[in-house]
C-alpha atoms as a PDB file:
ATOM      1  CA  UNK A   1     -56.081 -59.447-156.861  1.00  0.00           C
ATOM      2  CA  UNK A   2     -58.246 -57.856-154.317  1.00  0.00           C
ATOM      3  CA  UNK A   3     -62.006 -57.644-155.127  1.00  0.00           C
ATOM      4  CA  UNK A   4     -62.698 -53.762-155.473  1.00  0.00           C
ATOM      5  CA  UNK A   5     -66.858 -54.762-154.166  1.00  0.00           C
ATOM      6  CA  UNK A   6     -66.142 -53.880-150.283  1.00  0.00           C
ATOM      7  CA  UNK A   7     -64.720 -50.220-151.285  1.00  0.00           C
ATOM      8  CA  UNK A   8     -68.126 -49.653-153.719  1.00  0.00           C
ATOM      9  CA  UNK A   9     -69.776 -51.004-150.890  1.00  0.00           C
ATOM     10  CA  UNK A  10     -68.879 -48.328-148.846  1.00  0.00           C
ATOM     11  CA  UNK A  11     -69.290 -45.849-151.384  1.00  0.00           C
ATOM     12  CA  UNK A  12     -72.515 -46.892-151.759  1.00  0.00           C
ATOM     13  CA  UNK A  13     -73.079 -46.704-148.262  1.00  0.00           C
ATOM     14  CA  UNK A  14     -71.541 -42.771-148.282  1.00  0.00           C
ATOM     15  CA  UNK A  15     -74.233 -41.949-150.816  1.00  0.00           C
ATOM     16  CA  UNK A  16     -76.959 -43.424-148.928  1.00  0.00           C
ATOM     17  CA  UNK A  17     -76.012 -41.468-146.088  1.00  0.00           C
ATOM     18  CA  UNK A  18     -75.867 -38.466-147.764  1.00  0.00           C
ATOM     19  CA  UNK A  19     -79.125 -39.067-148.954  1.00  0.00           C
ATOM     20  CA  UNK A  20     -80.549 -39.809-146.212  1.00  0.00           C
ATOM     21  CA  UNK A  21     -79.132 -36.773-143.731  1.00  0.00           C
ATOM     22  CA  UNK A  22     -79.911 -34.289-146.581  1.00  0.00           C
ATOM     23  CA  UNK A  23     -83.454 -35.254-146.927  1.00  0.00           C
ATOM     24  CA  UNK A  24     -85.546 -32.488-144.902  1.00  0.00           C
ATOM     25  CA  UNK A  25     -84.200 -29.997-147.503  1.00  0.00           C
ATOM     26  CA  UNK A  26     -81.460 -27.751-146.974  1.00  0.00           C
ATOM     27  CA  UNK A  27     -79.355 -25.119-148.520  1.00  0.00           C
ATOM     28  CA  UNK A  28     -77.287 -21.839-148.831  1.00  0.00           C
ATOM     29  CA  UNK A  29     -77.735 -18.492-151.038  1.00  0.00           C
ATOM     30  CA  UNK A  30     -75.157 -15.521-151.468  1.00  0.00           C
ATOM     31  CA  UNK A  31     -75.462 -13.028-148.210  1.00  0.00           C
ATOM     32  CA  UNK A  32     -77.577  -9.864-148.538  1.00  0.00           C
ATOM     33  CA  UNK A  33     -79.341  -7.643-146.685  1.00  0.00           C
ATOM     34  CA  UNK A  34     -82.227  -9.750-145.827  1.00  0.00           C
ATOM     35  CA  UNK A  35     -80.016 -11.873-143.594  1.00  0.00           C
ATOM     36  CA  UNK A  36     -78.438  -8.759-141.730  1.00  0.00           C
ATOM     37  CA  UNK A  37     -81.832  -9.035-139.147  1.00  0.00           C
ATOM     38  CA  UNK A  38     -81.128 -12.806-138.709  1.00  0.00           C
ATOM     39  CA  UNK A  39     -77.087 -12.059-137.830  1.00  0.00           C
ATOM     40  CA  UNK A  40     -78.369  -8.767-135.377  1.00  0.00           C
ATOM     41  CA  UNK A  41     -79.966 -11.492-133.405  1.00  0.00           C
ATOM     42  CA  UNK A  42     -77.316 -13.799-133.441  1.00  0.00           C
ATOM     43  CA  UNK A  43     -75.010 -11.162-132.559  1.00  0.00           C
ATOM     44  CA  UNK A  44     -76.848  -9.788-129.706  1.00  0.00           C
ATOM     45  CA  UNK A  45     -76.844 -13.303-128.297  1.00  0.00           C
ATOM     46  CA  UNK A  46     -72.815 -13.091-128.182  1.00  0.00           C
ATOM     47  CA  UNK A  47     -72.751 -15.860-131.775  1.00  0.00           C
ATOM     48  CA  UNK A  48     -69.712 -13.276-133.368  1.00  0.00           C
ATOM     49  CA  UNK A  49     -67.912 -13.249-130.664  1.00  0.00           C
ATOM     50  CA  UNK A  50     -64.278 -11.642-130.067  1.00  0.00           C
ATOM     51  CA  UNK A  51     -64.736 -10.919-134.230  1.00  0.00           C
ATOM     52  CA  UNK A  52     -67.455  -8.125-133.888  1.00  0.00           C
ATOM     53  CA  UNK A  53     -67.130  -5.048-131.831  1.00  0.00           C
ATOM     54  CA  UNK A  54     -69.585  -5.177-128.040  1.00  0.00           C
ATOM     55  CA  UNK A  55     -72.294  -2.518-127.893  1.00  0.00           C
ATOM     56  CA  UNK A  56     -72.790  -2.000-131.386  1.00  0.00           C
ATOM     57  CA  UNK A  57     -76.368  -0.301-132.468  1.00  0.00           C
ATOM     58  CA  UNK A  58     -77.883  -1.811-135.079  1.00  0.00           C
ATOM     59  CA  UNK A  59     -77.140   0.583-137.599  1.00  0.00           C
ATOM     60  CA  UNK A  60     -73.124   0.430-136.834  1.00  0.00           C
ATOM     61  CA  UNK A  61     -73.482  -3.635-136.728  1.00  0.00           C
ATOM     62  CA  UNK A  62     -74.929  -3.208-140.399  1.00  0.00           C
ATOM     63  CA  UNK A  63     -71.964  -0.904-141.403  1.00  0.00           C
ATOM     64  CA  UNK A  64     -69.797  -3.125-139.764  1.00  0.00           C
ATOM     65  CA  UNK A  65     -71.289  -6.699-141.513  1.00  0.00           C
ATOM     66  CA  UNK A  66     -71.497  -5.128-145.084  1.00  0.00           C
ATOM     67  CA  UNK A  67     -67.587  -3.528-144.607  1.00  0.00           C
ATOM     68  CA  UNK A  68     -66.341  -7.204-144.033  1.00  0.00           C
ATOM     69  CA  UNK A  69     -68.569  -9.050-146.518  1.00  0.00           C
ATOM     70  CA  UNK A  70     -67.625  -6.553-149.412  1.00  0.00           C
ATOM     71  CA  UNK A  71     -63.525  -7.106-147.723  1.00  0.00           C
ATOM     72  CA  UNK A  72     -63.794 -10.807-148.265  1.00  0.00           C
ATOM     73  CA  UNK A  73     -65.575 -10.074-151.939  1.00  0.00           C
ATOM     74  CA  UNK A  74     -63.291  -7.508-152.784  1.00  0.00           C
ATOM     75  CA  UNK A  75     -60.428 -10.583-152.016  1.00  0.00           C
ATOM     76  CA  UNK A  76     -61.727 -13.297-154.529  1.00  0.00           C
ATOM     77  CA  UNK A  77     -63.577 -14.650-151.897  1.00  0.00           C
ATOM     78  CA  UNK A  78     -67.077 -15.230-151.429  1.00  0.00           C
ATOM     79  CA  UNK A  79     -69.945 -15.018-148.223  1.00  0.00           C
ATOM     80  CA  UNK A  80     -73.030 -17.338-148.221  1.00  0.00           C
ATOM     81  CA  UNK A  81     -76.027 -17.853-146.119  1.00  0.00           C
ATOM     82  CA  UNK A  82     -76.785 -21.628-144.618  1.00  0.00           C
ATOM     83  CA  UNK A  83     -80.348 -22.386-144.192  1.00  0.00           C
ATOM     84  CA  UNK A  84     -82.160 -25.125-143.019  1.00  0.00           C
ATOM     85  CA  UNK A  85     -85.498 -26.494-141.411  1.00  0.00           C
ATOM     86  CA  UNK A  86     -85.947 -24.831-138.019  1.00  0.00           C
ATOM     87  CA  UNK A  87     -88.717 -24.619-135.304  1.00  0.00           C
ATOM     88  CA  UNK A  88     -89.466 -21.530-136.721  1.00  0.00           C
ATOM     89  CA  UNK A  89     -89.471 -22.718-140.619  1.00  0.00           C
ATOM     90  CA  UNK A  90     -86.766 -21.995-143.178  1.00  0.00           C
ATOM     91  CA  UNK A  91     -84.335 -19.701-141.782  1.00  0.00           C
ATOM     92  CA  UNK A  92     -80.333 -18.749-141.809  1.00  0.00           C
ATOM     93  CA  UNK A  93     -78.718 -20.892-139.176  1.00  0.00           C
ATOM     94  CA  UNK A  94     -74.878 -20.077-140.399  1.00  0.00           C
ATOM     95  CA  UNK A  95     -72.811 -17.848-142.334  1.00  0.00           C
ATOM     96  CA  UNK A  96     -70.208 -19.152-144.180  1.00  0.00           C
ATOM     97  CA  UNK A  97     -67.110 -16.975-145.725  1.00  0.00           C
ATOM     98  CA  UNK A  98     -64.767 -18.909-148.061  1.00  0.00           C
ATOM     99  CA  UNK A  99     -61.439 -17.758-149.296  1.00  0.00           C
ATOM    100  CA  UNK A 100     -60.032 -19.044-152.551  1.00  0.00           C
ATOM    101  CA  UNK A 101     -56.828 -19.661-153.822  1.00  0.00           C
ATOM    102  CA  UNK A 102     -55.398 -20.806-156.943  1.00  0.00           C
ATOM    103  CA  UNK A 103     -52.309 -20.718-158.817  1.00  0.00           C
ATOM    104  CA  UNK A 104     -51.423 -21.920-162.414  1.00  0.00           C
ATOM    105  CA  UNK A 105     -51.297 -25.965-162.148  1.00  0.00           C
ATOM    106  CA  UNK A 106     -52.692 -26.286-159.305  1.00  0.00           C
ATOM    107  CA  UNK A 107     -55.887 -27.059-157.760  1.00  0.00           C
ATOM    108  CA  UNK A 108     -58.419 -24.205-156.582  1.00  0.00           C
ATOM    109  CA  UNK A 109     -58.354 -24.286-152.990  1.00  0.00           C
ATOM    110  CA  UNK A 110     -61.701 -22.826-150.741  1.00  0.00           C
ATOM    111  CA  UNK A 111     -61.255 -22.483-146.996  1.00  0.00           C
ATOM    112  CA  UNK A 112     -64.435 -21.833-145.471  1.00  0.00           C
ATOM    113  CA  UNK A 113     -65.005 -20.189-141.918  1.00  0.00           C
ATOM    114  CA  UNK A 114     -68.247 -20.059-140.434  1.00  0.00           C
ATOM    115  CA  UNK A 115     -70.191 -18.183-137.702  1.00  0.00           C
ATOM    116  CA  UNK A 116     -73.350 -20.248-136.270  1.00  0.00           C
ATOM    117  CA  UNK A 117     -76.597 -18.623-135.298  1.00  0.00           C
ATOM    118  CA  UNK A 118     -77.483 -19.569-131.786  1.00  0.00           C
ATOM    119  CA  UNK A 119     -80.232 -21.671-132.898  1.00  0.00           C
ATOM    120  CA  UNK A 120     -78.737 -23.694-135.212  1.00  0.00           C
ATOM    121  CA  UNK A 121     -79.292 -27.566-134.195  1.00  0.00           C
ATOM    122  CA  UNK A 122     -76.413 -29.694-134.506  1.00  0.00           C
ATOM    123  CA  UNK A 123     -78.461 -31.442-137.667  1.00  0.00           C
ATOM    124  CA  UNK A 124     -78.420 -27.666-139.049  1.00  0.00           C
ATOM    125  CA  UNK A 125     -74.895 -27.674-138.674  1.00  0.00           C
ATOM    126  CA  UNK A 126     -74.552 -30.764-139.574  1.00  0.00           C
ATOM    127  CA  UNK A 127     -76.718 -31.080-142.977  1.00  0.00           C
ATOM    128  CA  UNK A 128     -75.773 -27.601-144.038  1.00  0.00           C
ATOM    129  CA  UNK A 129     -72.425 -28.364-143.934  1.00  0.00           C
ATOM    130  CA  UNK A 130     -72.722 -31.315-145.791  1.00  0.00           C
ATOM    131  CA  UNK A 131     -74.735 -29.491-148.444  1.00  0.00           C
ATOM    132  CA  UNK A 132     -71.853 -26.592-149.179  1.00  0.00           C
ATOM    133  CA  UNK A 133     -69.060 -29.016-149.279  1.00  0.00           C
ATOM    134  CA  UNK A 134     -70.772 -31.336-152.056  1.00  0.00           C
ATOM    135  CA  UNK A 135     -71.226 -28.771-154.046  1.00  0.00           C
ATOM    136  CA  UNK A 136     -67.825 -26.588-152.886  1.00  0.00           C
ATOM    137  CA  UNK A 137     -65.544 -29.851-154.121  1.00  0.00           C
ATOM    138  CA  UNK A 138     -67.231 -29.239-157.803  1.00  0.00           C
ATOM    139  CA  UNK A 139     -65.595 -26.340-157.687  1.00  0.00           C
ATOM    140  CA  UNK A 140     -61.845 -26.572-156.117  1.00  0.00           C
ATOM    141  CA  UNK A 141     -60.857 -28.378-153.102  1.00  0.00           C
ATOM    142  CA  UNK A 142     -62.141 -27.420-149.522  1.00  0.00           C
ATOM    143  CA  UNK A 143     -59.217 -26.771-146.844  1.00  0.00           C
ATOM    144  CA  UNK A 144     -60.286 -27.316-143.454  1.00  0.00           C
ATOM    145  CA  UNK A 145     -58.520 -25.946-140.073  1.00  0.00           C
ATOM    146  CA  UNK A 146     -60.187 -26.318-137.039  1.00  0.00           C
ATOM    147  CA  UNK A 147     -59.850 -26.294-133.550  1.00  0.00           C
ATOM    148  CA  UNK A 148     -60.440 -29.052-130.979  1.00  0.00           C
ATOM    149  CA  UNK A 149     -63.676 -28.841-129.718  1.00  0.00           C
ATOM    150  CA  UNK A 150     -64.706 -29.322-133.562  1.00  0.00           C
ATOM    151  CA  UNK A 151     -62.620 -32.487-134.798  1.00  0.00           C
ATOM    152  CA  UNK A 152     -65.288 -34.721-133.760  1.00  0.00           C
ATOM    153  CA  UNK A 153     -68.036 -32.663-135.652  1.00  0.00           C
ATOM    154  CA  UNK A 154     -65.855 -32.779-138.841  1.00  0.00           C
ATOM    155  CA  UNK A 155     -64.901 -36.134-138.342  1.00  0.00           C
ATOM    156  CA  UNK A 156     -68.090 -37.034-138.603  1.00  0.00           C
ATOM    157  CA  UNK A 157     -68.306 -35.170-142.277  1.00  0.00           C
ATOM    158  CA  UNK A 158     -64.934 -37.471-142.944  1.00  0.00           C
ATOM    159  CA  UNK A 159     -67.690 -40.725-142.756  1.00  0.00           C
ATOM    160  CA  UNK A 160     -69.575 -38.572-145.869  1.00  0.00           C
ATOM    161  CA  UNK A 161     -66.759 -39.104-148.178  1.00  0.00           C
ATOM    162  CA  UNK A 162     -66.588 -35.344-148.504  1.00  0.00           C
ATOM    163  CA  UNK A 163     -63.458 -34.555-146.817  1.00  0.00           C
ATOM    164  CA  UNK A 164     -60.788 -36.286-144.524  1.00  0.00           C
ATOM    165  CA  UNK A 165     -58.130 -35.896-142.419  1.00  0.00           C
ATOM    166  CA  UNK A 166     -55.197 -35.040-143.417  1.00  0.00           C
ATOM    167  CA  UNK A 167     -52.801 -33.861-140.776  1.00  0.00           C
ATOM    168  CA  UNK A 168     -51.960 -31.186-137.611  1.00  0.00           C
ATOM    169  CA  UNK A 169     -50.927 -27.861-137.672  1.00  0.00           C
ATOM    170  CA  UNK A 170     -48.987 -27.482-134.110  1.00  0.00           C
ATOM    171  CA  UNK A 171     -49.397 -24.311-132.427  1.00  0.00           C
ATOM    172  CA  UNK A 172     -51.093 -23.072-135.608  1.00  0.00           C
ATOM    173  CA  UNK A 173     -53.806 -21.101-133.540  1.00  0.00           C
ATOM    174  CA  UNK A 174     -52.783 -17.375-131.745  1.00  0.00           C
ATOM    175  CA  UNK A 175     -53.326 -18.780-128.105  1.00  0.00           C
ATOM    176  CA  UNK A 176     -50.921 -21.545-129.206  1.00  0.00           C
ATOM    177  CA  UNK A 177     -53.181 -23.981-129.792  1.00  0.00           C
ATOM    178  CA  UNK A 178     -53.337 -27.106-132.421  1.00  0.00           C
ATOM    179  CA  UNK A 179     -55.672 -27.159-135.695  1.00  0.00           C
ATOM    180  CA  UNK A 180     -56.450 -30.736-137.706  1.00  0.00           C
ATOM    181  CA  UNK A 181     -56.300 -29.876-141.243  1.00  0.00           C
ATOM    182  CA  UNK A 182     -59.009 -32.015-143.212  1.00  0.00           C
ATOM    183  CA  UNK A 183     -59.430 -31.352-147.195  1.00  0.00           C
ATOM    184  CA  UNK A 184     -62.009 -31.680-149.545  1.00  0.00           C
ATOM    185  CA  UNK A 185     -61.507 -35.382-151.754  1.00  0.00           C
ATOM    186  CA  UNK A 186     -62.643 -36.074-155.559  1.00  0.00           C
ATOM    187  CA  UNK A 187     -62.296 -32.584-156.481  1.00  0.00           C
ATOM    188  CA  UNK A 188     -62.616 -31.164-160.121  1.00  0.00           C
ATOM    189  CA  UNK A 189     -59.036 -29.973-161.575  1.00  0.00           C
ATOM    190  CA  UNK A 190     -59.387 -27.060-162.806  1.00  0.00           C
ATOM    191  CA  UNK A 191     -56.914 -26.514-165.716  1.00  0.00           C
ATOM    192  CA  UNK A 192     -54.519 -22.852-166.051  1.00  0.00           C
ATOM    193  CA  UNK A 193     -57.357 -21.681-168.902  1.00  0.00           C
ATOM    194  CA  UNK A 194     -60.183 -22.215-166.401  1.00  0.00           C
ATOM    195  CA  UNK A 195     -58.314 -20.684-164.008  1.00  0.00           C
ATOM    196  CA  UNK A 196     -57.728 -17.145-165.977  1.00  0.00           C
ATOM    197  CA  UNK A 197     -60.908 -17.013-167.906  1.00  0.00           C
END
């Protein structure tokens, strides 16, 4: 029978890791107001692209930000703020939307999106990220799409033990592009009471 120490090993390893990128301190709170001046800047530096009107003032961007966050609410989803260490201190470097799904007997499933601020760091990104999908697996099972130019960025999350790869979704993008599809791994089952209480 095969020895099961090289597998804790690496487990062990995962944790360390963890540890070890999470350190500085870093962490996410449900969007509100206070964030709208941190997401005028980011917008005005082009970060929402094609998704947010041009030209807006910043009363209409306001309008516009609360209309979709209380849209994604209204839909059993949810709309969080990423923050981390920055140059600048503690401030939002992401917004992250999640929309849930769950049936009876199955798992809860969260798909996160999420819009970067301009001066987000790839450690930001990185550590922030990290952060929300520990604690997002407690609570269902994160489902991942994402485009090219990010597979090596959530490849690198795969080397976490937080998530992992899982397939491709051809043509699955408007412009006829491919997504890899990674999900969340040692999720919580939720059971059919859970799930209507």
């Amino acid at each position: 029978m095969k020895s099961e120490f090289p597998s804790r090993l690496r487990e062990i390893d995962r944790h360390i890791s963890r540890k070890r990128t999470l350190k500085r301190g870093c962490g996410f709170e449900p969007f509100n107001e206070s964030h709208i001046r941190y997401c005028w800047a980011a917008y005005k530096k082009g970060a929402f692209g094609p998704q947010v009107q041009e030209g807006l003032s910043p009363e209409e961007f306001k309008g516009d930000l609360l209309t979709r966050a209380a849209q994604i609410i209204n839909a059993g989803g949810d709309l969080f703020t990423l923050l981390a260490h920055t140059t600048k201190g503690i401030l939002p470097v992401g917004i992250i939307s999640i929309a849930i799904s769950e049936a009876p007997f199955t798992i809860r499933q969260i798909s996160p999106h999420v819009v970067w601020m301009p001066w987000a760091s790839g450690r930001n990104k990185l550590e922030t990220i990290l952060k929300f999908l520990v604690a997002a697996k407690e609570e269902g099972k994160p489902i991942i799409t994402a485009r090219e130019p990010d597979w090596r960025f959530f490849n690198r999350l795969c080397n976490y033990g937080v998530i992992r790869p899982v397939g491709k979704l051809r043509g699955h993008y408007s412009d006829g592009t491919d997504a890899r599809l990674y999900e969340g791994v040692a999720c919580r089952r939720h059971s059919p009471e859970s799930a209507t209480s």
